[in-house]
Protein backbone atom coordinates (compact mmCIF):
# COMPACT_ATOMS: atom_id res chain seq x y z
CA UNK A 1 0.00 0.00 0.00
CA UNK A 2 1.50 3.37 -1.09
CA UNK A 3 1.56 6.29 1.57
CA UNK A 4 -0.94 8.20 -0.13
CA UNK A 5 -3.67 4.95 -0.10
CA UNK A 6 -5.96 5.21 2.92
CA UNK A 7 -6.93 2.52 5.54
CA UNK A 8 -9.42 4.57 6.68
CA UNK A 9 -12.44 2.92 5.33
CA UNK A 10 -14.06 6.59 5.49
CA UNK A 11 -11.68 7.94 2.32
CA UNK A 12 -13.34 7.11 -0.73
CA UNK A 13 -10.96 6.67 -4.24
CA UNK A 14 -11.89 10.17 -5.31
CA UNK A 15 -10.29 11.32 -1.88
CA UNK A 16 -7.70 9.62 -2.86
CA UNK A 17 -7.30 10.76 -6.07
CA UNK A 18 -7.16 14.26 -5.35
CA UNK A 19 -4.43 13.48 -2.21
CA UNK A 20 -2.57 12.02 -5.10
CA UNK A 21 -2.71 15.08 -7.43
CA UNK A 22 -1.70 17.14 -4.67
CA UNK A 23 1.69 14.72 -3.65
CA UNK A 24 2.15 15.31 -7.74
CA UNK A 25 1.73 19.42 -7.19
CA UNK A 26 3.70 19.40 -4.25
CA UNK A 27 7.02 20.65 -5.39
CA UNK A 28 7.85 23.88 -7.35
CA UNK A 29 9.56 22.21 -9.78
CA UNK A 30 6.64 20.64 -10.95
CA UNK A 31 4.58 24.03 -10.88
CA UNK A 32 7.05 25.76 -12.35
CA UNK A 33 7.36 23.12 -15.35
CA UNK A 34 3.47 22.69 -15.65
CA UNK A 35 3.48 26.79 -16.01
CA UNK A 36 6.16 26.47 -18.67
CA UNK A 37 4.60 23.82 -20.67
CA UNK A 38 0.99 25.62 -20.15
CA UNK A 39 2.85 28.40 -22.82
CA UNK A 40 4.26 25.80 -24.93
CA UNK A 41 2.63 24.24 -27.91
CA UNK A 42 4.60 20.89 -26.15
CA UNK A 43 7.88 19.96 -25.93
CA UNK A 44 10.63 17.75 -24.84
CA UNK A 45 12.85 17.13 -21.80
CA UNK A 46 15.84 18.78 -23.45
CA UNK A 47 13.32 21.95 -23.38
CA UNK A 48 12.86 22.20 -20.28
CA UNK A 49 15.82 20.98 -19.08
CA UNK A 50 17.29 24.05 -21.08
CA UNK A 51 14.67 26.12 -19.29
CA UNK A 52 15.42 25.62 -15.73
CA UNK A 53 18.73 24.18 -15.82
CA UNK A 54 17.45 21.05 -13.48
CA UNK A 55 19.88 18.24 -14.35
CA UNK A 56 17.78 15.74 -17.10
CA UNK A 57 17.78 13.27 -15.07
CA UNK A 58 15.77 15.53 -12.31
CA UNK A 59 13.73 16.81 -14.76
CA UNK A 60 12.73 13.33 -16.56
CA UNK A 61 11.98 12.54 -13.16
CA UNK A 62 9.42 15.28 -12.68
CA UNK A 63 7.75 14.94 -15.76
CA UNK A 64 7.17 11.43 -15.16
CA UNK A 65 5.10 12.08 -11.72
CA UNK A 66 3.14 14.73 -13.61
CA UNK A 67 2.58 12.36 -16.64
CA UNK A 68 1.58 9.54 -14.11
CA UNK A 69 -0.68 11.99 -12.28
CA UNK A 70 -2.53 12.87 -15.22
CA UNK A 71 -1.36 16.23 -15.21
CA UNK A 72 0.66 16.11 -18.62
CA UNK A 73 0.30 14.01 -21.98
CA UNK A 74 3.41 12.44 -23.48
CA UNK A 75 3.49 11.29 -26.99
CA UNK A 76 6.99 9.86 -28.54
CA UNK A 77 8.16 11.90 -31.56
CA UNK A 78 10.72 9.53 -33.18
CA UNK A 79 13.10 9.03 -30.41
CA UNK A 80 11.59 11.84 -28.38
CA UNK A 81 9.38 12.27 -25.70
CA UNK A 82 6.90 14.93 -25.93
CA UNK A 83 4.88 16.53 -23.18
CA UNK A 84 1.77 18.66 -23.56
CA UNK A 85 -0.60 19.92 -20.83
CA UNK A 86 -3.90 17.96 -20.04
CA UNK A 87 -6.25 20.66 -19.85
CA UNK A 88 -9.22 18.34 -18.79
CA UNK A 89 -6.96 17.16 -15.81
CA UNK A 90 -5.84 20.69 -14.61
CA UNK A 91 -9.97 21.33 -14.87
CA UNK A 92 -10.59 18.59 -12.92
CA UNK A 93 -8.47 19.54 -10.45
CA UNK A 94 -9.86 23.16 -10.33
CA UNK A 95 -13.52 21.85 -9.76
CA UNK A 96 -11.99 19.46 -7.01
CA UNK A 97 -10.76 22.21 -5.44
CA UNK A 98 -13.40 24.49 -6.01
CA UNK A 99 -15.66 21.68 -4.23
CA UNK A 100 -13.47 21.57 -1.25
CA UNK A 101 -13.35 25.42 -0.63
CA UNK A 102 -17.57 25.59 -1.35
CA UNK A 103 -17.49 22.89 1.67
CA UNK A 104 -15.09 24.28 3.97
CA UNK A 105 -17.03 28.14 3.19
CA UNK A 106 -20.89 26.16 4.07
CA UNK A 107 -18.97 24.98 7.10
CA UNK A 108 -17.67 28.37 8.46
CA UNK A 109 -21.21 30.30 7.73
CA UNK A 110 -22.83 27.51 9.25
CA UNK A 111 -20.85 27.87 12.86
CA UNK A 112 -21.00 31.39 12.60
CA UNK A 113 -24.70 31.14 12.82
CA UNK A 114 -24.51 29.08 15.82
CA UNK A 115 -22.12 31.63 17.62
């Protein structure tokens, strides 16, 4: 079982889902590469690499969470590797956390009412 897998029988897969997205957010390499690419028409780890000035083997490394999070597409270009932003993920994400602050806002009104 990883670390971000629950055995709380109260966390449902969405929960953890979104726990998962947010381990794949949580450094500002990632950010700063997911900002990058969201101005890019694609590109590959050389690019970014070139960008930043992470070593490639860093950098391959942080694509490959975001890819596996669902965060970026990859697509091989001969013997490249090409990454491209998944806008319906980074959506996603948005209404998740949109949900979460809606909750937390019904939450506070509702005990400020009782005070």
């Amino acid at each position: 079982m990883s670390l971000l897998q629950s055995t709380n029988p109260n966390v449902n897969l969405a929960e953890q889902e979104l726990a998962r997205e947010f381990n794949a957010l949580a450094h500002p390499a990632r950010i700063q590469i997911l900002r990058y690419l969201s101005s890019a028409d694609g590109c590959c780890c050389k690019d970014v690499v070139g960008q930043f000035g992470l070593a490639q083997s860093t950098v391959s490394q942080h694509l490959k969470i975001l890819v596996d999070a669902g965060f970026l597409l990859m697509r091989q270009d001969g013997q490249k590797s090409r990454y491209a932003i998944n806008q319906e993920a980074l959506q996603r994400l948005a209404l998740n956390v949109n949900d979460l602050v809606a909750a937390s806002e019904t939450c506070c009104r509702a005990r400020e009412e009782q005070i």
